[in-house]
N, C-alpha and C. Protein backbone atom coordinates (compact mmCIF):
# COMPACT_ATOMS: atom_id res chain seq x y z
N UNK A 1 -21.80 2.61 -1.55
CA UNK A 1 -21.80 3.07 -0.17
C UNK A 1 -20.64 2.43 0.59
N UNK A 2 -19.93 3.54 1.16
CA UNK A 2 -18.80 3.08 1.93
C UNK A 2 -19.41 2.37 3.52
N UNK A 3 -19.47 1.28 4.05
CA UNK A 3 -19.83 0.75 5.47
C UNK A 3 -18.64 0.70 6.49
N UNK A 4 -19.30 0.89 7.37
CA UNK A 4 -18.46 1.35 8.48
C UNK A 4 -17.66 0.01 8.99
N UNK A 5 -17.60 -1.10 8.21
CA UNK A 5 -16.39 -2.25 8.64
C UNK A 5 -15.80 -2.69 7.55
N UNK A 6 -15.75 -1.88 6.11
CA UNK A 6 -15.60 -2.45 4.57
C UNK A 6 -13.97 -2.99 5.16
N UNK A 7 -14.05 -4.07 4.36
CA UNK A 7 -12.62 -4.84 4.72
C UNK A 7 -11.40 -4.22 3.85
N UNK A 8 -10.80 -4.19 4.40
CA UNK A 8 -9.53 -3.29 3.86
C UNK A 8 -7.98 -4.41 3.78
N UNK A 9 -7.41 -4.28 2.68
CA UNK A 9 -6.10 -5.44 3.00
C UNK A 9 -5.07 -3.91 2.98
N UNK A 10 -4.12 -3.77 4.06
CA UNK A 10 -3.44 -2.66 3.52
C UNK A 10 -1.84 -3.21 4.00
N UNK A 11 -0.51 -3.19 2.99
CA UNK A 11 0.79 -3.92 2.46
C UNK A 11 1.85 -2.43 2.77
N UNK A 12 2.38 -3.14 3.38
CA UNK A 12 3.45 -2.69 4.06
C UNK A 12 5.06 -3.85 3.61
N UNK A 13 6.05 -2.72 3.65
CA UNK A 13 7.15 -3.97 3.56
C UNK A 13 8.20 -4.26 4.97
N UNK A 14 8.52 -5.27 5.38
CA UNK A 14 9.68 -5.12 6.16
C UNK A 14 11.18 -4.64 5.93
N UNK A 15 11.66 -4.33 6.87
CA UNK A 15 13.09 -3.58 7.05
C UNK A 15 14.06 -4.52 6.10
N UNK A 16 15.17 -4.17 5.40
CA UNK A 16 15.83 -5.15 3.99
C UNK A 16 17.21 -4.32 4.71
N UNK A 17 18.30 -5.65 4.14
CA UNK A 17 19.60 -4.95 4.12
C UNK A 17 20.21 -4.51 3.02
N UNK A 18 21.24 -3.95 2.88
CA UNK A 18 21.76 -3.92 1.47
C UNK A 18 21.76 -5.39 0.68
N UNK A 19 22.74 -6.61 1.09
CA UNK A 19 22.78 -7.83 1.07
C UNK A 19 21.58 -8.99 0.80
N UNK A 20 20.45 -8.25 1.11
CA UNK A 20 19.31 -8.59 1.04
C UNK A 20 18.44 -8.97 -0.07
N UNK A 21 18.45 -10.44 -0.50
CA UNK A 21 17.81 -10.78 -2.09
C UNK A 21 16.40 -10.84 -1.79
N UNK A 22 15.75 -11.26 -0.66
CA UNK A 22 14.23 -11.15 -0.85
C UNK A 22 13.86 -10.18 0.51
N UNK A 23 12.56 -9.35 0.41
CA UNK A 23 11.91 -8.87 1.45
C UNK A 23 10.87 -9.41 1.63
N UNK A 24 10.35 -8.97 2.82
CA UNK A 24 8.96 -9.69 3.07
C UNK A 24 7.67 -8.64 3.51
N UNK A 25 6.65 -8.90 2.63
CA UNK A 25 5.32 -7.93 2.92
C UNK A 25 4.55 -8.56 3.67
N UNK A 26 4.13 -7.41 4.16
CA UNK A 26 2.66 -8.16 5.42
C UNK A 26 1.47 -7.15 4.81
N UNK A 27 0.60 -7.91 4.55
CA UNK A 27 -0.84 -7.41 4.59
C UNK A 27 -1.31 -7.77 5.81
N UNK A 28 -1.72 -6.68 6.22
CA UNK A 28 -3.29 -6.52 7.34
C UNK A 28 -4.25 -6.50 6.97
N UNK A 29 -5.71 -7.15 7.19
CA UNK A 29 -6.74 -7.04 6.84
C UNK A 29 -7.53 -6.30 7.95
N UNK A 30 -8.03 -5.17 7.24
CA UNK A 30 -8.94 -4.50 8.82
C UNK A 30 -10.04 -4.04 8.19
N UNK A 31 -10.91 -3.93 9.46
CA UNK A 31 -12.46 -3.93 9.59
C UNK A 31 -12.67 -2.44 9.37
N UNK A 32 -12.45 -1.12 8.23
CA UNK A 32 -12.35 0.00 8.32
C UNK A 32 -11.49 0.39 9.55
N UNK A 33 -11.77 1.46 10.36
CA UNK A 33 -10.84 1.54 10.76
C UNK A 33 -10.81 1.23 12.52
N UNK A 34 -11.22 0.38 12.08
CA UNK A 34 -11.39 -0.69 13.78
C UNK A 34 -11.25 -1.24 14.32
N UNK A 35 -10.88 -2.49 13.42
CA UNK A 35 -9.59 -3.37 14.17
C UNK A 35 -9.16 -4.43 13.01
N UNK A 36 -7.94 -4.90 13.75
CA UNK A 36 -7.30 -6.14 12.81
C UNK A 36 -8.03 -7.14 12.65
N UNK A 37 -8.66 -8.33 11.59
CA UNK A 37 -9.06 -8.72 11.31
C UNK A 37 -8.52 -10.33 10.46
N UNK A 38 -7.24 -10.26 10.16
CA UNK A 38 -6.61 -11.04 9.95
C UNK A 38 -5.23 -10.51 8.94
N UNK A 39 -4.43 -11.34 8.76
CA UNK A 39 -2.79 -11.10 8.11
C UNK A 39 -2.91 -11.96 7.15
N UNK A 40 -1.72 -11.45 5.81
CA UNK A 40 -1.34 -12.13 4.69
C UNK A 40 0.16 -11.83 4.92
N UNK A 41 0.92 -12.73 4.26
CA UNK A 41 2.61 -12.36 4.16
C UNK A 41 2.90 -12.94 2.93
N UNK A 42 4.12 -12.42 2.47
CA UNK A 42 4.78 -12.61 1.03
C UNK A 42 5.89 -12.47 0.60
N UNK A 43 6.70 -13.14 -0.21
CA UNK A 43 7.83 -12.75 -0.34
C UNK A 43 8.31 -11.94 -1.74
N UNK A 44 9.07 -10.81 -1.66
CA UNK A 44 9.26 -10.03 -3.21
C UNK A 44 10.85 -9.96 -3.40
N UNK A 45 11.24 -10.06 -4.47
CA UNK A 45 12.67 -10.31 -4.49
C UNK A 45 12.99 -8.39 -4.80
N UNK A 46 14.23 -8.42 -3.82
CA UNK A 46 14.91 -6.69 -3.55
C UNK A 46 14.77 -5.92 -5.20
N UNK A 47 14.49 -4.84 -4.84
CA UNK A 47 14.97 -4.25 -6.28
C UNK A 47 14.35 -5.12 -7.63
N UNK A 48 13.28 -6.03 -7.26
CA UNK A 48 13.04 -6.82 -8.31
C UNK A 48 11.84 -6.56 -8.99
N UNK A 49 11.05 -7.13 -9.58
CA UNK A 49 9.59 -6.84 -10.49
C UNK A 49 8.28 -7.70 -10.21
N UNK A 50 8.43 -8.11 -9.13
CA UNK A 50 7.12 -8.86 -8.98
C UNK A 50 6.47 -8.38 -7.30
N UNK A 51 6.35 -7.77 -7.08
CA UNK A 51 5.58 -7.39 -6.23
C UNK A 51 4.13 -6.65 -6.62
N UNK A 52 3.90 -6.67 -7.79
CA UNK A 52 2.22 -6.44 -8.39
C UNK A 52 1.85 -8.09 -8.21
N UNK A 53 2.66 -8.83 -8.51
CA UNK A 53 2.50 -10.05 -9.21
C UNK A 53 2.14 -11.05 -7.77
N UNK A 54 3.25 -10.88 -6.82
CA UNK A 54 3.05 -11.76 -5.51
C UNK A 54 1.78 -10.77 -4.69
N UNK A 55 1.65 -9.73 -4.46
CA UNK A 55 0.38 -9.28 -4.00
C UNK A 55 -0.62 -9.37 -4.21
N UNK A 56 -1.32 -9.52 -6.00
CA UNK A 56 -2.17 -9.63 -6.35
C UNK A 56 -2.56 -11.33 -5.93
N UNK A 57 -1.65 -12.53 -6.13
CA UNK A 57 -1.45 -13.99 -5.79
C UNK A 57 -2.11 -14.02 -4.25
N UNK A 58 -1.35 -12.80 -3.60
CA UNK A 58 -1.74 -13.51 -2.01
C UNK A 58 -3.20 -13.37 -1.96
N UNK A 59 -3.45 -12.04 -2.78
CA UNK A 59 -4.71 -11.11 -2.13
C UNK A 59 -5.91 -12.67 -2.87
N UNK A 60 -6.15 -12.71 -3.91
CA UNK A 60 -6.78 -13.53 -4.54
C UNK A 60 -6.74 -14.91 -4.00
N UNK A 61 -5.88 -15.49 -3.69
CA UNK A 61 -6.26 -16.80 -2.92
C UNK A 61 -5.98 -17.00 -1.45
N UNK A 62 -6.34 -15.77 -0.93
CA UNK A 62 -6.49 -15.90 0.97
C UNK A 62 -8.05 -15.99 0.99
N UNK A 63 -8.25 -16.61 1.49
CA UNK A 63 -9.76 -17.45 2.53
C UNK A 63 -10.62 -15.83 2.60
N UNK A 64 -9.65 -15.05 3.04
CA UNK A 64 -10.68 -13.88 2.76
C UNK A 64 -10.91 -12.77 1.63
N UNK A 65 -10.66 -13.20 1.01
CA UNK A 65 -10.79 -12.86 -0.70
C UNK A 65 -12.36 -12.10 -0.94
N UNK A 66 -13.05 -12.88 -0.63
CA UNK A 66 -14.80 -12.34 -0.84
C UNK A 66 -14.93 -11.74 -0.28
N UNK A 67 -14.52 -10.95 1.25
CA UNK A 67 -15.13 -10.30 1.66
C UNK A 67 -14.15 -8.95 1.66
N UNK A 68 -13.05 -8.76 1.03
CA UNK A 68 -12.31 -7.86 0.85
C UNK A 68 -12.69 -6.44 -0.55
N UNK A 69 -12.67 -5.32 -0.23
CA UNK A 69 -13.40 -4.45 -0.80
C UNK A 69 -12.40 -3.27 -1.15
N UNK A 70 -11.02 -3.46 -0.89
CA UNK A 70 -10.14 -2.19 -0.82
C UNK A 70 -8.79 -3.05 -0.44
N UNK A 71 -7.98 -2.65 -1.27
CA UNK A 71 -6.50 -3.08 -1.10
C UNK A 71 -5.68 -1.54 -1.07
N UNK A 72 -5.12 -1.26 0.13
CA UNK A 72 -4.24 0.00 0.44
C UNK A 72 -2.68 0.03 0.62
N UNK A 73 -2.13 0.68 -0.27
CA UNK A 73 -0.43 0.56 0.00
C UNK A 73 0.11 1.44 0.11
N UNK A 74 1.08 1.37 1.15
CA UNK A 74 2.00 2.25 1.42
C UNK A 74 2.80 2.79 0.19
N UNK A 75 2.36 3.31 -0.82
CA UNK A 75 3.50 4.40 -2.28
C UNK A 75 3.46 2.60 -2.95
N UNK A 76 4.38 2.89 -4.15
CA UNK A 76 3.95 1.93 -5.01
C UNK A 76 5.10 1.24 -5.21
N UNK A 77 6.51 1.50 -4.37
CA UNK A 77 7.83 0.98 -4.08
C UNK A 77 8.03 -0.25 -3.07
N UNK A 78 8.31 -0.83 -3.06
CA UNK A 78 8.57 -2.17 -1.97
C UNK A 78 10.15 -2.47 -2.29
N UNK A 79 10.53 -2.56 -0.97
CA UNK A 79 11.70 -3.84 -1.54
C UNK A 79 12.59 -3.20 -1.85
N UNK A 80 12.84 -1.99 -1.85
CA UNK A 80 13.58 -1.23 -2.78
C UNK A 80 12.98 -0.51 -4.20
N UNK A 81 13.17 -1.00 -5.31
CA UNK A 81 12.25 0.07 -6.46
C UNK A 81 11.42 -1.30 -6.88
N UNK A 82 10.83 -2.11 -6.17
CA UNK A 82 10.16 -3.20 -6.93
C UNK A 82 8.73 -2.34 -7.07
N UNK A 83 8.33 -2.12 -7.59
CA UNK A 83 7.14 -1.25 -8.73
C UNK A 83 5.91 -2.04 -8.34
N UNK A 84 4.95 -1.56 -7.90
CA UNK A 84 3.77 -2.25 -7.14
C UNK A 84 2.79 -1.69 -9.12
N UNK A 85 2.49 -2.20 -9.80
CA UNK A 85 1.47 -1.58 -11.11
C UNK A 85 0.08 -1.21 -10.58
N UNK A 86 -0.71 -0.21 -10.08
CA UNK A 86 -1.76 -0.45 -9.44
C UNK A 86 -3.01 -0.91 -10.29
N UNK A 87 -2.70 -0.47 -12.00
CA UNK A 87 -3.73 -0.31 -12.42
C UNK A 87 -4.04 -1.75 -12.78
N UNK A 88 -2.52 -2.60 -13.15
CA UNK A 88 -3.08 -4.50 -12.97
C UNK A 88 -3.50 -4.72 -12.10
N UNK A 89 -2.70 -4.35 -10.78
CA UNK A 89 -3.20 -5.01 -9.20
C UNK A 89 -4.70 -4.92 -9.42
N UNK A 90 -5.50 -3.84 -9.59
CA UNK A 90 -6.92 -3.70 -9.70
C UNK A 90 -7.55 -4.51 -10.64
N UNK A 91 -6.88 -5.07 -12.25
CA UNK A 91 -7.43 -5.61 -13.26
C UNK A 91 -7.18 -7.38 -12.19
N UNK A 92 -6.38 -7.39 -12.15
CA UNK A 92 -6.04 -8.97 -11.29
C UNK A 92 -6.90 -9.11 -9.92
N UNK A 93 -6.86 -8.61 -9.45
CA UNK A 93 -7.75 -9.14 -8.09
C UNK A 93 -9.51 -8.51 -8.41
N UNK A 94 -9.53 -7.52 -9.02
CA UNK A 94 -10.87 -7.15 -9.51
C UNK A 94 -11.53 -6.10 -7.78
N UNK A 95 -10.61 -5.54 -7.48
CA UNK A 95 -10.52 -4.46 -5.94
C UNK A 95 -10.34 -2.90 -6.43
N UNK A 96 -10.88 -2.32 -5.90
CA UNK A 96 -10.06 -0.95 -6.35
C UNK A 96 -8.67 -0.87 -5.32
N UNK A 97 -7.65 0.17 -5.73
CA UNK A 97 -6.82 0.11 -4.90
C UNK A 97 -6.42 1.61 -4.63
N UNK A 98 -6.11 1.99 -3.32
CA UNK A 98 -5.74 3.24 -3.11
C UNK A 98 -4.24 3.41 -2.34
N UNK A 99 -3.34 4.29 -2.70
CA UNK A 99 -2.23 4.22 -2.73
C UNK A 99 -1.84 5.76 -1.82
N UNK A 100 -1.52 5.44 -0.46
CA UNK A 100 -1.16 6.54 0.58
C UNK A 100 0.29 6.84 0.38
N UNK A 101 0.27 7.98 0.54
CA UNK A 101 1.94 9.06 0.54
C UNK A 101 1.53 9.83 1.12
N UNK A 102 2.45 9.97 2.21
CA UNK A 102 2.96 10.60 3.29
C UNK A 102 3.24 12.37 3.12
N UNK A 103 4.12 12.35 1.71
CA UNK A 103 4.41 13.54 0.83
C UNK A 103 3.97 13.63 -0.14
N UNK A 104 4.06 14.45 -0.87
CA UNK A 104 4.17 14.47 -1.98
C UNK A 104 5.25 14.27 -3.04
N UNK A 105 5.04 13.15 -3.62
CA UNK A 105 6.60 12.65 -4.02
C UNK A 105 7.61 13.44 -4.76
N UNK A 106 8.70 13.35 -5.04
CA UNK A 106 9.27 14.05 -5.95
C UNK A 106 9.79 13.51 -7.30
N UNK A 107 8.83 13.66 -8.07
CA UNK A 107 8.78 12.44 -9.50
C UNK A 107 10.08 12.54 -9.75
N UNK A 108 10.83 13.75 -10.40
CA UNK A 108 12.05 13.80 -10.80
C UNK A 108 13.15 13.14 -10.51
N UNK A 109 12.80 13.38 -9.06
CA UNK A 109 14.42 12.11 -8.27
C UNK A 109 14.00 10.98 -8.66
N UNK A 110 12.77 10.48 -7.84
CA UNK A 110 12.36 8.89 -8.20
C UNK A 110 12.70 8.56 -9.77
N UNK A 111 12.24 9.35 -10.28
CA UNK A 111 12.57 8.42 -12.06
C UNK A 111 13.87 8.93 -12.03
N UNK A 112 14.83 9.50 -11.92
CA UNK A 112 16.09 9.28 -12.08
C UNK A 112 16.52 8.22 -11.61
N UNK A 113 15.81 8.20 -10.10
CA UNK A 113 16.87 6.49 -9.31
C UNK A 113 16.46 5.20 -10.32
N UNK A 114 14.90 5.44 -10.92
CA UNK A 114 14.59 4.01 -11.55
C UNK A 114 15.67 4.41 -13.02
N UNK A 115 15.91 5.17 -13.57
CA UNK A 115 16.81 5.07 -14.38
C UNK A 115 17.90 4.33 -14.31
N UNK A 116 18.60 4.71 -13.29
CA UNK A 116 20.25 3.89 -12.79
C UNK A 116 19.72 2.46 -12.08
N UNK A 117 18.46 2.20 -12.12
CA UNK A 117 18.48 0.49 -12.05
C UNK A 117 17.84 -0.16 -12.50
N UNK A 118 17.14 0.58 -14.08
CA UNK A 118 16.28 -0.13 -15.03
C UNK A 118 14.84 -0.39 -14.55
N UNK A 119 14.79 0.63 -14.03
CA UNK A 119 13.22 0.11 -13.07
C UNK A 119 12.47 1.03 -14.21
N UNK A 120 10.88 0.35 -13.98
CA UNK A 120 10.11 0.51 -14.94
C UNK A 120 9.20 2.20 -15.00
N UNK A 121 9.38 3.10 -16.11
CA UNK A 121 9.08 4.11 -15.43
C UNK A 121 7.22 4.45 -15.88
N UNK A 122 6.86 3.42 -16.94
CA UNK A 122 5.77 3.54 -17.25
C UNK A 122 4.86 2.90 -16.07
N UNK A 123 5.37 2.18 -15.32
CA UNK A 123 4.63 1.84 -13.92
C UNK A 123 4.14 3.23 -13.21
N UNK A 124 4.76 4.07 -13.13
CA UNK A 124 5.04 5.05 -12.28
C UNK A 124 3.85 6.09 -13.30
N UNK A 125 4.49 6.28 -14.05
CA UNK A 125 2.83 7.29 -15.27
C UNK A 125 1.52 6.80 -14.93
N UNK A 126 1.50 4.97 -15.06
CA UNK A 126 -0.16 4.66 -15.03
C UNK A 126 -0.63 4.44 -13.71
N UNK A 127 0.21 4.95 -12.36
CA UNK A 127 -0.29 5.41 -10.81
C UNK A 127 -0.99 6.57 -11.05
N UNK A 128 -1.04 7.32 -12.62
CA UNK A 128 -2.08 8.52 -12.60
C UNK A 128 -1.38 9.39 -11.03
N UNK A 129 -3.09 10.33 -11.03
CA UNK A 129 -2.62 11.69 -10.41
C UNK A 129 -2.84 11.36 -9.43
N UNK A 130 -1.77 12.77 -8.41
CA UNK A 130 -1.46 12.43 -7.06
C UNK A 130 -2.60 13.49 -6.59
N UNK A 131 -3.50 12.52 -5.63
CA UNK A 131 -4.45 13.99 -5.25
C UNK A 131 -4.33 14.24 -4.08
N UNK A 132 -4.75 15.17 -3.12
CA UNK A 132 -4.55 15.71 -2.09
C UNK A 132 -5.60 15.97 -1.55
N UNK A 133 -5.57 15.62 0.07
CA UNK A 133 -6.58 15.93 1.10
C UNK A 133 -6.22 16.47 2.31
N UNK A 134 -7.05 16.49 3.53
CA UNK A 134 -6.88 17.56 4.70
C UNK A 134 -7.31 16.14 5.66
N UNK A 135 -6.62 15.65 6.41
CA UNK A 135 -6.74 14.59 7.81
C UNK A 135 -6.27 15.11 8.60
N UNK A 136 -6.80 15.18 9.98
CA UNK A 136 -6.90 15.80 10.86
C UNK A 136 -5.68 16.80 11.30
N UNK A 137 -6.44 17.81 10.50
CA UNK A 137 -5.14 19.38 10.03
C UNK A 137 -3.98 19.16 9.16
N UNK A 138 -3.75 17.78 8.37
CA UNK A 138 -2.27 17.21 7.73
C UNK A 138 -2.69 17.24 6.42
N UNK A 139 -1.95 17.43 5.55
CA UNK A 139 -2.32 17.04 4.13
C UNK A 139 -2.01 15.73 3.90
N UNK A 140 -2.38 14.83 2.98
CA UNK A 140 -2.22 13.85 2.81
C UNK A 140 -1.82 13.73 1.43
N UNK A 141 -1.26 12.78 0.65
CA UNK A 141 -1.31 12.60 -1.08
C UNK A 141 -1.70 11.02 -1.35
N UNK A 142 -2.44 11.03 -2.12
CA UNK A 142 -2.85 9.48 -2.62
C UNK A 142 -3.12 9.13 -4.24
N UNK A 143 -2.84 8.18 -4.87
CA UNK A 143 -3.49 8.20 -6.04
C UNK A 143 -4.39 6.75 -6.06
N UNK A 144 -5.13 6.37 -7.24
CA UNK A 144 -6.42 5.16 -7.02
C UNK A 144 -6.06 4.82 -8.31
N UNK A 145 -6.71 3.47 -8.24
CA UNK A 145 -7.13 2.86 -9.15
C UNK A 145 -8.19 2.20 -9.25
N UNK A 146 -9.66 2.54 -9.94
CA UNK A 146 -10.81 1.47 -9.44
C UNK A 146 -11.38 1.81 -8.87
N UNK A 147 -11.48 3.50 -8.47
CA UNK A 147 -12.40 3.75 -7.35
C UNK A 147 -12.67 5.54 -6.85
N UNK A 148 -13.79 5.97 -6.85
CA UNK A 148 -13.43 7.37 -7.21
C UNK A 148 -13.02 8.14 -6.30
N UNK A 149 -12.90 9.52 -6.30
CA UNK A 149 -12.06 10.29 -5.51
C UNK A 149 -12.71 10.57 -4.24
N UNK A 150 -14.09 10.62 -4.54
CA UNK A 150 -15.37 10.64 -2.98
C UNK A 150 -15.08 9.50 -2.23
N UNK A 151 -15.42 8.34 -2.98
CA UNK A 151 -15.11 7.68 -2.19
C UNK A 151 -13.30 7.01 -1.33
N UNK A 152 -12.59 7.38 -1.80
CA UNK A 152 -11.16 8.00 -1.51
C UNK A 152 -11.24 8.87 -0.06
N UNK A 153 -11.87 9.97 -0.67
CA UNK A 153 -12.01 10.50 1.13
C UNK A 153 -12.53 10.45 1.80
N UNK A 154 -14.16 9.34 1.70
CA UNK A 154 -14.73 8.58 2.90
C UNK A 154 -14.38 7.80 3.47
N UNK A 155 -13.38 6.63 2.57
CA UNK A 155 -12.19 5.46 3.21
C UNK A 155 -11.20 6.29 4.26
N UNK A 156 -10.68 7.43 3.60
CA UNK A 156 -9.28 8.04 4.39
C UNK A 156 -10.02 8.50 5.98
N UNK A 157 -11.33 9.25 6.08
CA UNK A 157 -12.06 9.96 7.00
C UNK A 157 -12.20 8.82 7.77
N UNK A 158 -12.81 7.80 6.98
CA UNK A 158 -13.30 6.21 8.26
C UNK A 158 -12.24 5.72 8.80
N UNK A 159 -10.99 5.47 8.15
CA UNK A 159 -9.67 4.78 8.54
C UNK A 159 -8.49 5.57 9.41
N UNK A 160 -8.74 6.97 9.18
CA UNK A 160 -7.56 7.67 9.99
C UNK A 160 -7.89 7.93 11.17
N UNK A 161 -8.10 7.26 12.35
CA UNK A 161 -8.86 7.71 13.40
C UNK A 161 -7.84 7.92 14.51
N UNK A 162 -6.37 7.36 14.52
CA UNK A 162 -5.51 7.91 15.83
C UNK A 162 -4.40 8.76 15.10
N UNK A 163 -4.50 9.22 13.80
CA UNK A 163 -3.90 10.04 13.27
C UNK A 163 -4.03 10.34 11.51
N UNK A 164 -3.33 11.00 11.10
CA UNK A 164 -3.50 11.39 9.33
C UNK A 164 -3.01 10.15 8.60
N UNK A 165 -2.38 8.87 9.06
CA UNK A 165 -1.95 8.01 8.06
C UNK A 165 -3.12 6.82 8.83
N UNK A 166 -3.84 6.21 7.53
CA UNK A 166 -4.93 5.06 7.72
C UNK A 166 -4.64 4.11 8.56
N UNK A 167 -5.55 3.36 9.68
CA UNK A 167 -4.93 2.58 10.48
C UNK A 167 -4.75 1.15 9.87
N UNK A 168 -4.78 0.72 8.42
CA UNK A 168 -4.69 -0.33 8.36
C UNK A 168 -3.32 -0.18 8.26
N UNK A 169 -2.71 0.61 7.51
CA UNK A 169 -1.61 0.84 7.07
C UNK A 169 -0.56 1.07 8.17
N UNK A 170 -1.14 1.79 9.41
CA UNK A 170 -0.20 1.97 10.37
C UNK A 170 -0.20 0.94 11.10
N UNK A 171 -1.01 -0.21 11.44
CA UNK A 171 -1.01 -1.54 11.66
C UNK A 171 0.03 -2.40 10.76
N UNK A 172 -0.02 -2.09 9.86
CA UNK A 172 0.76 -2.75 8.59
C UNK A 172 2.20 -2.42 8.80
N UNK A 173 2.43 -1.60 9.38
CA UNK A 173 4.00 -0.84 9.27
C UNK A 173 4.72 -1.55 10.55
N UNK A 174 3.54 -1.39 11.69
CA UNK A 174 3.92 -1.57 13.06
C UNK A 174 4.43 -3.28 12.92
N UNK A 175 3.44 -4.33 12.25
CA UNK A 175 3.82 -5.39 12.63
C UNK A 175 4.90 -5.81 11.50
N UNK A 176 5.07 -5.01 10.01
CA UNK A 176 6.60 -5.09 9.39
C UNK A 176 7.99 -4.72 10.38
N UNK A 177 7.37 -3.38 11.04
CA UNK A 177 8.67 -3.16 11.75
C UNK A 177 8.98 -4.20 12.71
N UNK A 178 8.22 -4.59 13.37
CA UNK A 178 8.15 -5.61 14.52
C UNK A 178 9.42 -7.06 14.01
N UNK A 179 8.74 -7.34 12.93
CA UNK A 179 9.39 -8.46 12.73
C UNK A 179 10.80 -7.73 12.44
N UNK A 180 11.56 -6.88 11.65
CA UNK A 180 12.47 -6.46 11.40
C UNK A 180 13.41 -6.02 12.53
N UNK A 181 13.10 -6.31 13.61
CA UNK A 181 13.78 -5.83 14.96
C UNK A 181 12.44 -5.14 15.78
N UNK A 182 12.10 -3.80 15.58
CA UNK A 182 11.33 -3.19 16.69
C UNK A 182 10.38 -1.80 15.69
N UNK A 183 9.41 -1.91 16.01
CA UNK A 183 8.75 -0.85 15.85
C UNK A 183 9.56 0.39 16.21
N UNK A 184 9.19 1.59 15.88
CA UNK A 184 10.23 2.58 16.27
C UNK A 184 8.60 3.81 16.38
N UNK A 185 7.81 3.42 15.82
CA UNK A 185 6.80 4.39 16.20
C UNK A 185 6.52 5.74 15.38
N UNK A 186 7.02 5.13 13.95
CA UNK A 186 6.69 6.38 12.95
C UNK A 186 4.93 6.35 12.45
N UNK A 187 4.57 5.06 12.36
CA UNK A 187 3.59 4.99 11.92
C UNK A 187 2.12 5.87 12.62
């Protein structure tokens, strides 16, 4: 049973330059979709391979670890092509995890770009299928790990409440952008 305050951690990245060797993620922790509840931050090196690795680290030894029930990310890219694995993230922290897109991606380009920079493309296969829903009149695309598709669209229904993208996540974006200069108000 999904409850109407299940704690949610949902990872967002901040704004990177070209020049840029590390980025920095912010997790939000929110009360479904009600309010902020507390922050995690992290550092992932650009274009690099450990951002399954530093997320799963933060999520597992923050103070609020036990009471966390859902880890949500913005697509499975950070940093540039640093490759979020969802199906470890879920074996390592022991969370299901659900993974929001905006679109529907376009596999073809993406694995071409991870081609020209050695990025991993079997990461990208075991994100499994992209499924699709209806938030308030928008389609949405998401894929899971750890957690089934019902309950997928009782999280998305409880969490999208000032628009089609989840508010942990649009919390998550707002206070990445923030630090990066300024919110700009896509979220």
């Amino acid at each position: 049973m999904i409850k109407k305050e299940i704690r949610i951690i949902a990872w967002d990245d901040c704004a990177f330059s070209f020049n840029s060797d590390e980025v920095t993620l912010i997790g939000a922790i929110f009360r479904g979709g009600s309010f902020l509840d507390g922050m995690l931050s992290t550092t992932i090196e650009k274009d690099g391979m450990d951002a399954t690795e530093k997320i799963s680290n933060s999520v597992t030894k923050s103070r609020n670890y036990d009471q966390l029930s859902i880890i949500m990310l913005d697509g499975i890219s950070y940093g540039g092509l640093n490759l979020v694995d969802i199906q470890k993230l879920h074996r390592k922290t022991k969370l299901p995890v659900i993974v929001f897109l905006r679109k529907k991606p376009d596999f073809d380009k993406f694995l071409k770009a991870l081609e020209r920079t050695g990025g991993n493309k079997r990461i990208v296969e075991s994100a499994g299928v992209v499924n699709k829903m209806e938030i308030n009149g928008k389609d949405i695309f998401y894929q899971k790990a750890g957690i089934s598709e019902e309950d997928c669209k009782r999280i998305f229904k409880l969490t999208c409440v000032r628009s089609n993208v989840p508010e942990p996540l649009r919390v998550a974006h707002i206070i990445a952008s923030g630090l990066s200069g300024e919110s700009r108000g896509r979220a």
